[in-house]
C-alpha atoms as a PDB file:
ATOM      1  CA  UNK A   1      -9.391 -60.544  12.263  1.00  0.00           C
ATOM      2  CA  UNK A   2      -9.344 -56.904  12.148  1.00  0.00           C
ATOM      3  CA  UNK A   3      -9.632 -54.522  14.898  1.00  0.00           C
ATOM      4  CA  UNK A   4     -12.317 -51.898  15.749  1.00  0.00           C
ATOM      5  CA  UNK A   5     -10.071 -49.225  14.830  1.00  0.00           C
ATOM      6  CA  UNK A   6      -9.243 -50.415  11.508  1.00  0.00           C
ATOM      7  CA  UNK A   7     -13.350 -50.986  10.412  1.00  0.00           C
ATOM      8  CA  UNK A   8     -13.745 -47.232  11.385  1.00  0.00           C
ATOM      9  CA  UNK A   9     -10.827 -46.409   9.000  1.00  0.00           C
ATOM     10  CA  UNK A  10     -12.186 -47.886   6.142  1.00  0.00           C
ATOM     11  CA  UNK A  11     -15.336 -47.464   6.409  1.00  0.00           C
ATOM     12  CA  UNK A  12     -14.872 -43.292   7.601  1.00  0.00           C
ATOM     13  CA  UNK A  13     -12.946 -42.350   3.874  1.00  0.00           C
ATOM     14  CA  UNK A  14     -16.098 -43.692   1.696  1.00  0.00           C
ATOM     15  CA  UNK A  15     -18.343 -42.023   4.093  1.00  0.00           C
ATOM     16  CA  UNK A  16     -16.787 -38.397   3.721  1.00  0.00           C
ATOM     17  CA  UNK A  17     -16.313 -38.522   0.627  1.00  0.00           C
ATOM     18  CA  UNK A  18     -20.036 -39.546  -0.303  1.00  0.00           C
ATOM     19  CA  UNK A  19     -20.585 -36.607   2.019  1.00  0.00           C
ATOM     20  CA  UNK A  20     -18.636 -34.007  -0.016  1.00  0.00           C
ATOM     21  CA  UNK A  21     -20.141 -35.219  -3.086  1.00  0.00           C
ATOM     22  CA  UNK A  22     -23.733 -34.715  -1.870  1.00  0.00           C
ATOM     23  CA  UNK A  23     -22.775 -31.521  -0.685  1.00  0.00           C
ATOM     24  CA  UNK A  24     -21.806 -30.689  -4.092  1.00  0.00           C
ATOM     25  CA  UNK A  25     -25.145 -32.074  -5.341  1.00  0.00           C
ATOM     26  CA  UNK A  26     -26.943 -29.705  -3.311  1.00  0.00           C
ATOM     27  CA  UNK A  27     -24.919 -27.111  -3.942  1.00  0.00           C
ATOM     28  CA  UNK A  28     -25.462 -27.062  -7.826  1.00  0.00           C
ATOM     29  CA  UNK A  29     -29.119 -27.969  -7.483  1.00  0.00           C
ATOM     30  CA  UNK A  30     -29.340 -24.601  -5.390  1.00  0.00           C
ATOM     31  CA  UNK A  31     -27.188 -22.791  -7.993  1.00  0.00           C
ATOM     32  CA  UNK A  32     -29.443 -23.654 -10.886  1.00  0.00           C
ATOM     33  CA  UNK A  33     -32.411 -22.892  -8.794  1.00  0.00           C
ATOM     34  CA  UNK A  34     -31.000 -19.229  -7.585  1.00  0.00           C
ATOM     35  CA  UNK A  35     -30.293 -19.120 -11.388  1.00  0.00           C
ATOM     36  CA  UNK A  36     -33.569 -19.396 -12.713  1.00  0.00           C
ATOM     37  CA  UNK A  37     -35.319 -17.079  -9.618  1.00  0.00           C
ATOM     38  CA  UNK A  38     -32.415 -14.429 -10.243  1.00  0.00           C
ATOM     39  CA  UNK A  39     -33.604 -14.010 -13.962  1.00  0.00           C
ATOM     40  CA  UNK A  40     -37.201 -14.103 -13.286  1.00  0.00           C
ATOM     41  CA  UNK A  41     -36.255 -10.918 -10.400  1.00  0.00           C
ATOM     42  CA  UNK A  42     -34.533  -9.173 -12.814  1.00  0.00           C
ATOM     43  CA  UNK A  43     -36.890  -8.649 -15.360  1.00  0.00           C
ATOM     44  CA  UNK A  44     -39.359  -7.562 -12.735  1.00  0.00           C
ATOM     45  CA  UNK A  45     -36.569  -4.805 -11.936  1.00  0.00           C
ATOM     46  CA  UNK A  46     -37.731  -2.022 -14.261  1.00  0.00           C
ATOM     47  CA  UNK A  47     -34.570   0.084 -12.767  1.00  0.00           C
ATOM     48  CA  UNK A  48     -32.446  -2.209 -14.017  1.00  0.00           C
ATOM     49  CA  UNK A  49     -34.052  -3.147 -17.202  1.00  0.00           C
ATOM     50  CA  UNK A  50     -34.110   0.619 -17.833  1.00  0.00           C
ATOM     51  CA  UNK A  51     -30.048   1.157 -17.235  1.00  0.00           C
ATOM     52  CA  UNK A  52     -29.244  -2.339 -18.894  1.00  0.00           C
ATOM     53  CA  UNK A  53     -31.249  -0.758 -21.956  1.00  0.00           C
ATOM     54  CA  UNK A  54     -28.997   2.978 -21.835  1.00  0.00           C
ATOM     55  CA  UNK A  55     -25.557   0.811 -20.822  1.00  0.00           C
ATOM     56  CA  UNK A  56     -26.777  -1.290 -23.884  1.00  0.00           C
ATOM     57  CA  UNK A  57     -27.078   1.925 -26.365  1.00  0.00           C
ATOM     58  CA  UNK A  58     -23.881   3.836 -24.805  1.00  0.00           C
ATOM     59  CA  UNK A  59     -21.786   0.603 -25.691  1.00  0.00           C
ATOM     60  CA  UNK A  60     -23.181   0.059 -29.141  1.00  0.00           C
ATOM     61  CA  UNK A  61     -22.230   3.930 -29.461  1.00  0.00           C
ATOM     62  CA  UNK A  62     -18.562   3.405 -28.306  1.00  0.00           C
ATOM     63  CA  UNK A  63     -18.187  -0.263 -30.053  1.00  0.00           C
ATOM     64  CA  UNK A  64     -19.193   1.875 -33.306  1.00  0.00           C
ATOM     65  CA  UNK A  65     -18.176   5.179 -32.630  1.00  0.00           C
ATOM     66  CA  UNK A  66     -16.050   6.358 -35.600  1.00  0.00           C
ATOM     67  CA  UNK A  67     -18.724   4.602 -37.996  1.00  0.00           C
ATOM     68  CA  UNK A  68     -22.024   6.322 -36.517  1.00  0.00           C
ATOM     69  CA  UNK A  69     -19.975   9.862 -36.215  1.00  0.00           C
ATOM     70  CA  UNK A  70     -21.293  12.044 -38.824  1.00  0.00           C
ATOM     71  CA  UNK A  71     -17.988  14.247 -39.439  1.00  0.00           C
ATOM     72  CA  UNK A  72     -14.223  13.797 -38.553  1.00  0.00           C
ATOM     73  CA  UNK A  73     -14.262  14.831 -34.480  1.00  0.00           C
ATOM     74  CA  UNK A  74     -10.832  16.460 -35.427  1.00  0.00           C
ATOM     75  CA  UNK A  75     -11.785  18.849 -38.475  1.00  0.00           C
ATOM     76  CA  UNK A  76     -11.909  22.424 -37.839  1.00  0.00           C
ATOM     77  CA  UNK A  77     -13.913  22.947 -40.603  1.00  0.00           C
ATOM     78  CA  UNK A  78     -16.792  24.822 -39.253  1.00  0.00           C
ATOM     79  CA  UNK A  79     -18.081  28.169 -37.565  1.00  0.00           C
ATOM     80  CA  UNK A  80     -16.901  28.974 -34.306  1.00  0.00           C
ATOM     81  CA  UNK A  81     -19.689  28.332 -31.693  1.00  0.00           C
ATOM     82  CA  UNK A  82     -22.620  27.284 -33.772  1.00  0.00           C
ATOM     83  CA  UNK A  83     -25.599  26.822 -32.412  1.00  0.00           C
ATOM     84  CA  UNK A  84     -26.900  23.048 -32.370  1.00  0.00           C
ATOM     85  CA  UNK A  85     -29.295  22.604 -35.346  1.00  0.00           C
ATOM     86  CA  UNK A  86     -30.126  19.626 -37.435  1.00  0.00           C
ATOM     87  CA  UNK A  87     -26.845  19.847 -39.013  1.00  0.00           C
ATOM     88  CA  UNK A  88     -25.056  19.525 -35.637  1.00  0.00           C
ATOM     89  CA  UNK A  89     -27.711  18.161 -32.899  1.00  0.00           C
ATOM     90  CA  UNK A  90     -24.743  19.441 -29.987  1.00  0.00           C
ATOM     91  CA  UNK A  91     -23.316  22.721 -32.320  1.00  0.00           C
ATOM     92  CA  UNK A  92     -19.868  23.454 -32.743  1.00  0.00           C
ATOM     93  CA  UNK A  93     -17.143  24.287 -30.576  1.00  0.00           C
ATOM     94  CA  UNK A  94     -14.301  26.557 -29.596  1.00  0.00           C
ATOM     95  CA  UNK A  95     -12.483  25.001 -32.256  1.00  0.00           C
ATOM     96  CA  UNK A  96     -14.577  24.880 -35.164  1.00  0.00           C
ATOM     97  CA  UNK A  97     -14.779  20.929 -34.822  1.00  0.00           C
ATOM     98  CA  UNK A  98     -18.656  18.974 -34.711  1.00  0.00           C
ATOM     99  CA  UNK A  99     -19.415  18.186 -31.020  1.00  0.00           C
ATOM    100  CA  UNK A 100     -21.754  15.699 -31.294  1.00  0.00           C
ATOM    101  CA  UNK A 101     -18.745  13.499 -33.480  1.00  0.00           C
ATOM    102  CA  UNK A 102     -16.892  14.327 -31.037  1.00  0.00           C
ATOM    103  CA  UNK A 103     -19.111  13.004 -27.740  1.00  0.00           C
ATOM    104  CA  UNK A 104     -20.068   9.889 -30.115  1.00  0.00           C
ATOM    105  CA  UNK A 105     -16.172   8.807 -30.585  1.00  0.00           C
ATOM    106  CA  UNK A 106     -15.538  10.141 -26.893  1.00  0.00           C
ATOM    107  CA  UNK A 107     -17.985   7.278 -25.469  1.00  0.00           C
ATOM    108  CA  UNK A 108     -15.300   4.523 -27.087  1.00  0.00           C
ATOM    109  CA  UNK A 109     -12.770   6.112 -24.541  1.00  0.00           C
ATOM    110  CA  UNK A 110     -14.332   6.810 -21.749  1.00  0.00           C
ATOM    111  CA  UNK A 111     -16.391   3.427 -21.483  1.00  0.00           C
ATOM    112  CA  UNK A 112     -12.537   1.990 -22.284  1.00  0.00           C
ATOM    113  CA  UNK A 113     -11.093   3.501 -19.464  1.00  0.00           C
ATOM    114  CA  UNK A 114     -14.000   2.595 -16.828  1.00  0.00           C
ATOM    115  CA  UNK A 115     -14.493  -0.529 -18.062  1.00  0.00           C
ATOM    116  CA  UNK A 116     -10.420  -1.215 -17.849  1.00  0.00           C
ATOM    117  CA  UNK A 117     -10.289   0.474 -14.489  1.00  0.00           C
ATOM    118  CA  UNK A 118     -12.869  -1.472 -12.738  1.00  0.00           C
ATOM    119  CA  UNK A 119     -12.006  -4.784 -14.230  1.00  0.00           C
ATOM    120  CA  UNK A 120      -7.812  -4.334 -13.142  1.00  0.00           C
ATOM    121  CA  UNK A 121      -9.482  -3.028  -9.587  1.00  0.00           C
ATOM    122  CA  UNK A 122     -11.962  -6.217  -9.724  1.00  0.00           C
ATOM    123  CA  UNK A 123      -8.992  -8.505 -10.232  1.00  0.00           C
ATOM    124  CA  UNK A 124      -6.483  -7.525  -7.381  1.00  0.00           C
ATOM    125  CA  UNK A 125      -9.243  -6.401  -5.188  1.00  0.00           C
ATOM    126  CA  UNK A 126     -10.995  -9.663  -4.910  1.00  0.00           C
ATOM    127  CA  UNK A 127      -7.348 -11.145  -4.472  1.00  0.00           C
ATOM    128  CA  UNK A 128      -6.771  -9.010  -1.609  1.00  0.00           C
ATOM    129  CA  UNK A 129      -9.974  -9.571   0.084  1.00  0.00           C
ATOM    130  CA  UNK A 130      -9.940 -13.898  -0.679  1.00  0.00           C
ATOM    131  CA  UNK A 131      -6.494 -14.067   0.727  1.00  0.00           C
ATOM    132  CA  UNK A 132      -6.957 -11.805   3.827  1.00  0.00           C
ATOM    133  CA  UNK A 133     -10.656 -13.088   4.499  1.00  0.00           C
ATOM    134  CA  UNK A 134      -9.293 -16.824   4.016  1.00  0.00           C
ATOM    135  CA  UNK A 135      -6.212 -16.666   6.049  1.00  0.00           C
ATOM    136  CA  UNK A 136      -6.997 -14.148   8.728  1.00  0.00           C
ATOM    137  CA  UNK A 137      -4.538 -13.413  11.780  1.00  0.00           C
ATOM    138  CA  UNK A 138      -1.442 -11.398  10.745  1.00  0.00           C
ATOM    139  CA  UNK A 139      -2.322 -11.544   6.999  1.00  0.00           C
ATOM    140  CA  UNK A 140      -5.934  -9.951   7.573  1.00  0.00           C
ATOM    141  CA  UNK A 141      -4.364  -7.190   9.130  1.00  0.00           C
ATOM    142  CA  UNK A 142      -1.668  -6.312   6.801  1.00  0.00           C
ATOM    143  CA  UNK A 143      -3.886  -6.278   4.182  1.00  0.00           C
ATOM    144  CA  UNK A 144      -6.206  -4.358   5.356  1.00  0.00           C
ATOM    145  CA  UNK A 145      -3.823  -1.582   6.834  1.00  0.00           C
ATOM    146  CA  UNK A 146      -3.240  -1.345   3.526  1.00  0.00           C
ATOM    147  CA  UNK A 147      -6.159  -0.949   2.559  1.00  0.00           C
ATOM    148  CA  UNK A 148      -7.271   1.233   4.974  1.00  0.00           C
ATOM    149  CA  UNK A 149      -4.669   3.235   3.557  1.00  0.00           C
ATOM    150  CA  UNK A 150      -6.253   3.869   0.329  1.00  0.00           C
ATOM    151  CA  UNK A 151      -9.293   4.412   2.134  1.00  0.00           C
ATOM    152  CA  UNK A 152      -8.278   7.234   3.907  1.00  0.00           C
ATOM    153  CA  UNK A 153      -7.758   9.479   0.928  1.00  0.00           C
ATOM    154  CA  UNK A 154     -10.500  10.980  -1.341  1.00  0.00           C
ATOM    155  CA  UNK A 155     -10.685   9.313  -4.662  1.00  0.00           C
ATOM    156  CA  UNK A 156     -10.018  12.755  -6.982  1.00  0.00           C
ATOM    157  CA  UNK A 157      -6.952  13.440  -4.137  1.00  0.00           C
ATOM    158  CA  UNK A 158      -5.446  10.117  -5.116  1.00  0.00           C
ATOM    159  CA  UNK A 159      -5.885   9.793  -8.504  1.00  0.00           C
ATOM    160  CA  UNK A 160      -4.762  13.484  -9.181  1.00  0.00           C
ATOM    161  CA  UNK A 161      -1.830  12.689  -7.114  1.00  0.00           C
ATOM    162  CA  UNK A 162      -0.767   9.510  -8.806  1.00  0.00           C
ATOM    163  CA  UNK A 163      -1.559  11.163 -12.319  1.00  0.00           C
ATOM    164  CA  UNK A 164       0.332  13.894 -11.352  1.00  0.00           C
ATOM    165  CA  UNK A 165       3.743  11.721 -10.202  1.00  0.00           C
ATOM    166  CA  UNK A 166       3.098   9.490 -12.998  1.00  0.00           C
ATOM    167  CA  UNK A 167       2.337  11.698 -15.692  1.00  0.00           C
ATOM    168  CA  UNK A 168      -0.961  11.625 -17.853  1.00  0.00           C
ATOM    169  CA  UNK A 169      -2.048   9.669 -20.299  1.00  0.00           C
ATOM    170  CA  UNK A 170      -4.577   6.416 -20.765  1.00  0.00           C
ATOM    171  CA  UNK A 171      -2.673   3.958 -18.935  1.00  0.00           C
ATOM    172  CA  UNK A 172      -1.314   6.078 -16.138  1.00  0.00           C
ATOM    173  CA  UNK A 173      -5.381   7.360 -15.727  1.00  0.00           C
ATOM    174  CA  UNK A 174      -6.599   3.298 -15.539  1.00  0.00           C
ATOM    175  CA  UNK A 175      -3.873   2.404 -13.049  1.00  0.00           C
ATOM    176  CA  UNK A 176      -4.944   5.425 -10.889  1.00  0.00           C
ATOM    177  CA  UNK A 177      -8.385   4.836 -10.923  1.00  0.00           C
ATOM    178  CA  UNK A 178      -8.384   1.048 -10.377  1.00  0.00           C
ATOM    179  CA  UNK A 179      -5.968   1.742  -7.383  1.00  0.00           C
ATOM    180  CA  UNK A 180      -8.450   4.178  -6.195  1.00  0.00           C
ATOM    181  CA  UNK A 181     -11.179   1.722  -6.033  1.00  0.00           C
ATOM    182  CA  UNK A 182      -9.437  -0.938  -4.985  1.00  0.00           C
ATOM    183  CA  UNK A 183     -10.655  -1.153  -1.656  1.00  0.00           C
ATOM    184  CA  UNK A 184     -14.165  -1.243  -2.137  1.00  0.00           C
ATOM    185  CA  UNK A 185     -14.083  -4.421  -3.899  1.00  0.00           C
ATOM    186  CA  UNK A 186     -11.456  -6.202  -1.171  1.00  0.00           C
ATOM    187  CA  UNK A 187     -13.696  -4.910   1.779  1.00  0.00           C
ATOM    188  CA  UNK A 188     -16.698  -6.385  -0.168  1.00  0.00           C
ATOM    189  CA  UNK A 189     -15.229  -9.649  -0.386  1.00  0.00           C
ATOM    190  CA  UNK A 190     -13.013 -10.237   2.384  1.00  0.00           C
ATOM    191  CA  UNK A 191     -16.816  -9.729   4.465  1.00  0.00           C
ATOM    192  CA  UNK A 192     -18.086 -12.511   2.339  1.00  0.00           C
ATOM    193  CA  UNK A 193     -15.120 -14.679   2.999  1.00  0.00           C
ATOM    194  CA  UNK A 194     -14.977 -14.490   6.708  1.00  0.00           C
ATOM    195  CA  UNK A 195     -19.076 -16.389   6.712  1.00  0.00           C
ATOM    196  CA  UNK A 196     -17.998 -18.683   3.496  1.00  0.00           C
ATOM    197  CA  UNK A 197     -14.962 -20.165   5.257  1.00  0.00           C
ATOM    198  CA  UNK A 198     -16.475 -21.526   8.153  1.00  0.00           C
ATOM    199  CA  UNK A 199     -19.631 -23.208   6.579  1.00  0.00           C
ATOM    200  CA  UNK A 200     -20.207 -27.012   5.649  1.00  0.00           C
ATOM    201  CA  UNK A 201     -19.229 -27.314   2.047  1.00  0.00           C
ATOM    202  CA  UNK A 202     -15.370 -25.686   2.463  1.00  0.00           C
ATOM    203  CA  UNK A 203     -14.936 -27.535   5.873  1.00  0.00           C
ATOM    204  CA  UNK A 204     -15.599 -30.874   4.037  1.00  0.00           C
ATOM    205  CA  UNK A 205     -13.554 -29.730   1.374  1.00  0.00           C
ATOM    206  CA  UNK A 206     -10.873 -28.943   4.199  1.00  0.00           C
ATOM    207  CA  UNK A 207     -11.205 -32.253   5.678  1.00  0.00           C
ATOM    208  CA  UNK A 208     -10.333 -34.139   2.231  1.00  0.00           C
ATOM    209  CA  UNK A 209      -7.007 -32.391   1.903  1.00  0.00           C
ATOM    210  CA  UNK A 210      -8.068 -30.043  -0.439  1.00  0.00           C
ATOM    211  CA  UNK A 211      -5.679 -27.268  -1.065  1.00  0.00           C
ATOM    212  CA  UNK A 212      -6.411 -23.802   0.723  1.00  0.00           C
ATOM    213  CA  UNK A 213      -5.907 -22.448  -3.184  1.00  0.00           C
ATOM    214  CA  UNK A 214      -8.360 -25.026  -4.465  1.00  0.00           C
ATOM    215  CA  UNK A 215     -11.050 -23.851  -1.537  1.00  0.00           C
ATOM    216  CA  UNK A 216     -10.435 -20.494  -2.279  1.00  0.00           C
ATOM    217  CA  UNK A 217     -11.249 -20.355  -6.149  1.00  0.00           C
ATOM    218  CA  UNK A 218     -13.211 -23.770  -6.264  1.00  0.00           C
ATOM    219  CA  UNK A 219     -15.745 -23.276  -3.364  1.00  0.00           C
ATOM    220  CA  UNK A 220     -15.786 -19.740  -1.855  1.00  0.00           C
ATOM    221  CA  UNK A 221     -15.200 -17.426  -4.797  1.00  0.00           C
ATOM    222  CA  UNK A 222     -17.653 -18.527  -6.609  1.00  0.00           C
ATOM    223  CA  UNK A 223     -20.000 -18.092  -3.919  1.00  0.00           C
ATOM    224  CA  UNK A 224     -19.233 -14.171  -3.837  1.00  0.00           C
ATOM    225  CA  UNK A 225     -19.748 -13.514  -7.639  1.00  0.00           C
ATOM    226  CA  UNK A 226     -23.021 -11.755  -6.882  1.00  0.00           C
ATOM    227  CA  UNK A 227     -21.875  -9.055  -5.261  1.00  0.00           C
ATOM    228  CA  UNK A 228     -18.596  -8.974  -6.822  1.00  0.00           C
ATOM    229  CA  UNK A 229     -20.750  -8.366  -9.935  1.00  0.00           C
ATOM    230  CA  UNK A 230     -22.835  -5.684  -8.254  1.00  0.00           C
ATOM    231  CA  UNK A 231     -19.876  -3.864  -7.555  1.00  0.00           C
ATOM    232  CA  UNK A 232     -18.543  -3.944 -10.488  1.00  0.00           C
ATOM    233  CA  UNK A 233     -21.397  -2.393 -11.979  1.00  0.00           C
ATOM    234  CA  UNK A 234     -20.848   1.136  -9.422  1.00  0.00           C
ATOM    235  CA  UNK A 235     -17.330   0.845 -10.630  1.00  0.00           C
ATOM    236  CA  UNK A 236     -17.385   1.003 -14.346  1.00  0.00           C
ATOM    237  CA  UNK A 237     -20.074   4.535 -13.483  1.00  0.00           C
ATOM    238  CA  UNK A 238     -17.317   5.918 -10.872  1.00  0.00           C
ATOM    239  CA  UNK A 239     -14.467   4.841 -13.106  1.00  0.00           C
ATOM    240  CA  UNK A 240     -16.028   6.890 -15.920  1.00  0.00           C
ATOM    241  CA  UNK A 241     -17.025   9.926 -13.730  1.00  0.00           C
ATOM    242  CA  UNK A 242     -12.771   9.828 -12.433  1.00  0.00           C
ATOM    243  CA  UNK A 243     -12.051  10.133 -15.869  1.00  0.00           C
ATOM    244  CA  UNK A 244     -14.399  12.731 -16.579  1.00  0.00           C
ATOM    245  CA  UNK A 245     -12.914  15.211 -13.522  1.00  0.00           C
ATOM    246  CA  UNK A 246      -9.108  13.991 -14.130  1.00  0.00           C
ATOM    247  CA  UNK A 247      -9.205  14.862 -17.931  1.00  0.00           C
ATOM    248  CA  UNK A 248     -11.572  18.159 -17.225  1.00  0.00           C
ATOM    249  CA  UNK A 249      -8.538  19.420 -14.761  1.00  0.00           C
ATOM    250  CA  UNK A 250      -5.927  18.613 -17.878  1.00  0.00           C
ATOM    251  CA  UNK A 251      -4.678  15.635 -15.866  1.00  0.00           C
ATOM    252  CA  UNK A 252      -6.815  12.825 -17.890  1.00  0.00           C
ATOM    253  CA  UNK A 253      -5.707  11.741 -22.032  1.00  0.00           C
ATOM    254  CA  UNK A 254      -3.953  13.501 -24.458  1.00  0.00           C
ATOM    255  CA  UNK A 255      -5.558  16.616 -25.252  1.00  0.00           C
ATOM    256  CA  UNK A 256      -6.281  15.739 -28.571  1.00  0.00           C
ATOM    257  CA  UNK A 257      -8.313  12.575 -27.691  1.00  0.00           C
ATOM    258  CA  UNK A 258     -12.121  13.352 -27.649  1.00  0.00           C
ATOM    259  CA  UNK A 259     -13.503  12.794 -24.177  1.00  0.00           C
ATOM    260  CA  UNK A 260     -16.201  14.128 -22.340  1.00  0.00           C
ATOM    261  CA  UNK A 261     -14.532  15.120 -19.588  1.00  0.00           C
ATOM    262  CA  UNK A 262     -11.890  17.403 -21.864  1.00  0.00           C
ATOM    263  CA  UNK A 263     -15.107  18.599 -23.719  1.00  0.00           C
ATOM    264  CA  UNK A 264     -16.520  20.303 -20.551  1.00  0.00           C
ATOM    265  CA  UNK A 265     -12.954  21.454 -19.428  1.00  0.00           C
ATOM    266  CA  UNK A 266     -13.235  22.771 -23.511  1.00  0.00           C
ATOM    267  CA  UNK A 267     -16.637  24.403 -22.698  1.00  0.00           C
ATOM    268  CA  UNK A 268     -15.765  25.809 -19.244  1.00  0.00           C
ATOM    269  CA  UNK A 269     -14.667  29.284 -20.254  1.00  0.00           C
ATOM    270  CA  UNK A 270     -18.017  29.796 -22.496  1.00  0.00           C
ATOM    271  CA  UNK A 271     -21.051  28.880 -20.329  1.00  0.00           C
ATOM    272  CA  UNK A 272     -22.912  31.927 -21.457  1.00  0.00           C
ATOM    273  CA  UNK A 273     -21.307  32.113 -24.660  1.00  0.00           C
ATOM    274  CA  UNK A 274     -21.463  28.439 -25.920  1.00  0.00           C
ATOM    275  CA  UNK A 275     -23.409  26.528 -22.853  1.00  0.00           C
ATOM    276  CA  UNK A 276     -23.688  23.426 -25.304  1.00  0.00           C
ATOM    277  CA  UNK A 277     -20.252  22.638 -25.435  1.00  0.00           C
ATOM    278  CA  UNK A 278     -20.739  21.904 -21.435  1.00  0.00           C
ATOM    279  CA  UNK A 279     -24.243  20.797 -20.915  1.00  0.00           C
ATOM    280  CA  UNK A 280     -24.084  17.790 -23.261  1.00  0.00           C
ATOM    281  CA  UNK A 281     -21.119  16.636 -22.603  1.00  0.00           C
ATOM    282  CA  UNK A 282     -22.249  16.868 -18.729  1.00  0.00           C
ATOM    283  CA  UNK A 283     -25.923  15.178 -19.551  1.00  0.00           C
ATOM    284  CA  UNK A 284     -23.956  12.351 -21.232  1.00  0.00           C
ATOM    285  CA  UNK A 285     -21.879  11.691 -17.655  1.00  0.00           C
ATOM    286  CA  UNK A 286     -24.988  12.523 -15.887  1.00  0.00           C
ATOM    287  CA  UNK A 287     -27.122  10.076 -17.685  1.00  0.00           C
ATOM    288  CA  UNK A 288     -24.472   7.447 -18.247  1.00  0.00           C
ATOM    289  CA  UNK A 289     -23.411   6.810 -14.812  1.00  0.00           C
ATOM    290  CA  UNK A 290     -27.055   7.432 -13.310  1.00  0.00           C
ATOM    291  CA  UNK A 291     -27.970   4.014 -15.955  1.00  0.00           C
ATOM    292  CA  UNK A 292     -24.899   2.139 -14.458  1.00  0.00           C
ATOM    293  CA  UNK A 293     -26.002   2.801 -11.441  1.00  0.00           C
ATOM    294  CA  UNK A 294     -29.449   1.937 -11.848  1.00  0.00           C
ATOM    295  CA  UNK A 295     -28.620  -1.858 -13.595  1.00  0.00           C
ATOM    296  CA  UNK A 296     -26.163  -2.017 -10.245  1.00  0.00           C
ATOM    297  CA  UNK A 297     -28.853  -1.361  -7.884  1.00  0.00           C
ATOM    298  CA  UNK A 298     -31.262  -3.448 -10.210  1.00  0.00           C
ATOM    299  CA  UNK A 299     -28.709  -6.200 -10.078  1.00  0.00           C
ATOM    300  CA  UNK A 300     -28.324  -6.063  -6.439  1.00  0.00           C
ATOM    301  CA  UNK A 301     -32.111  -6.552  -5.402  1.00  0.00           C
ATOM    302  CA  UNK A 302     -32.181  -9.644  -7.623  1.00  0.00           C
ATOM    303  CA  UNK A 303     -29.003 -11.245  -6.188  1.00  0.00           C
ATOM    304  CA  UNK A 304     -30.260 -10.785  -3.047  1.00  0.00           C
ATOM    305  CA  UNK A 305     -30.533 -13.923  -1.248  1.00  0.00           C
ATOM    306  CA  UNK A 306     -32.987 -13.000   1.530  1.00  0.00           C
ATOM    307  CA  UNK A 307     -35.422 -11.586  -0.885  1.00  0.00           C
ATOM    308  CA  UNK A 308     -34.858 -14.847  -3.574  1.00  0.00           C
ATOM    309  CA  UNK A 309     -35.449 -17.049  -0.775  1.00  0.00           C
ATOM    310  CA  UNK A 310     -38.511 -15.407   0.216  1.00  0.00           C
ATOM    311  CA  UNK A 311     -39.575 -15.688  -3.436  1.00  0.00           C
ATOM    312  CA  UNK A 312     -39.447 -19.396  -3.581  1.00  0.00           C
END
């Protein structure tokens, strides 16, 4: 004959765990469902199908750059400061060399270095932010000393400091930048993390012995993708405009890599002279970033869980 207790025993561990799986049930069922609203959103978004389409262009450019480039970006072949014409849509510069070769090779490097930055700034940022979101208590508030740390100084005054102590070059100019931006994507997740932790699905999860690494990655990070992918979006445009101002102070790549931010420091000293070497290089950032930021913003209104919800 067995005893009250031991019925509730037996019957409690089938009863949680049919739980936890119908938790999971609903949870995909609502993932597939904020799938299919998230697309239809976005291609209502005509700001973000507008910077998807220049990102789109500006990455074919720098995936192809050396092949679309109509001269070599390092001859010195031609007349000082010519005039843009149909021979050379952005003229010449100080150098004699074709600037529009140049700005078309220059994308491959700059979208290289934004794109490197914000992905090595995604990574340890969102690790920051999980742990100290997750955990809380002491851990919370180390972490985010520290990264209140970084927040307190200007991006330019950090990067041009660590660039400076470091020396220049590509990887010293990614490792600045991502450090720089750091911050903003722990802050953005640890917020998420503190509501995520608590709610039914990672409690269950809790209950069944699961792992606080397993809750982490299985159940709560992928619950903050959206705006982790939001972010990322601003951070590839603000990596990009870093590297623009760190190589146009002559702190950024070798000098004899084509960027655009070395192009304006290039064009700098000939505004009235030569004001294309400048402008397009400047219109290319300008545009470039505004498109990033556009998709971004595009991105975020779609994601948006209040306005999906009041959708369906």
């Amino acid at each position: 004959m067995r005893s009250p207790g031991s019925v509730s025993v037996e019957h409690s561990q089938p009863v949680g765990l049919a739980a936890a799986a119908r938790l999971e049930e609903l949870a995909e069922e609502r993932r597939q469902t904020g799938g299919s609203r998230f697309w239809r959103r976005l291609r209502s978004e005509r700001k973000a199908l507008v910077g998807l389409c220049f990102v789109a262009i500006l990455g074919l450019v720098a995936a192809l750059g050396p092949l679309l480039a109509p001269h070599d970006p390092e001859a010195d072949d031609f007349m000082l400061f010519e005039s843009p014409s149909w021979a050379h849509p952005f003229g010449i510069d100080s150098f004699g060399r074709d600037l529009f070769s140049r700005m078309i090779v220059g994308t491959r490097v700059s979208f290289t270095i934004g794109l490197s930055a914000a992905l090595i700034a995604m990574v340890f940022g969102v690790l920051l932010g999980l742990i100290a979101g997750y955990y809380g208590g002491w851990i919370d508030s180390f972490i985010m000393r520290l990264i209140d740390l970084l927040w307190a100084f200007p991006v330019i005054i950090l990067t041009v400091g660590m660039v400076a102590v470091f020396g220049a070059g590509a990887r010293n100019v990614v490792i600045a930048i991502a450090l720089a931006y750091l911050d903003d994507f722990a802050r953005v997740v640890r917020a998420e993390v503190l509501s995520l932790r608590e709610l039914d699905y990672t409690t269950a999860a809790r209950a069944l012995g699961a792992s606080d690494w397993r809750i982490m990655f299985r159940h709560i990070l992928p619950n903050t993708a959206a705006p982790i992918i939001v972010q990322a979006t601003f951070a590839v445009g603000l990596g990009i405009l870093a590297e623009s101002g760190l190589s146009f102070l002559g702190l950024g790549v070798n000098p004899t890599t084509p960027t655009w931010g070395l192009a304006l420091n290039e064009g700098r000293d000939f505004v009235r002279q030569a004001w294309w070497i400048s402008v397009f290089p400047g219109l290319a950032i300008m545009f470039t970033v505004l498109g990033l930021n556009l998709f971004g913003d595009g991105l975020r209104d779609a994601l948006d869980v209040r306005s999906i919800g009041d959708a369906g």
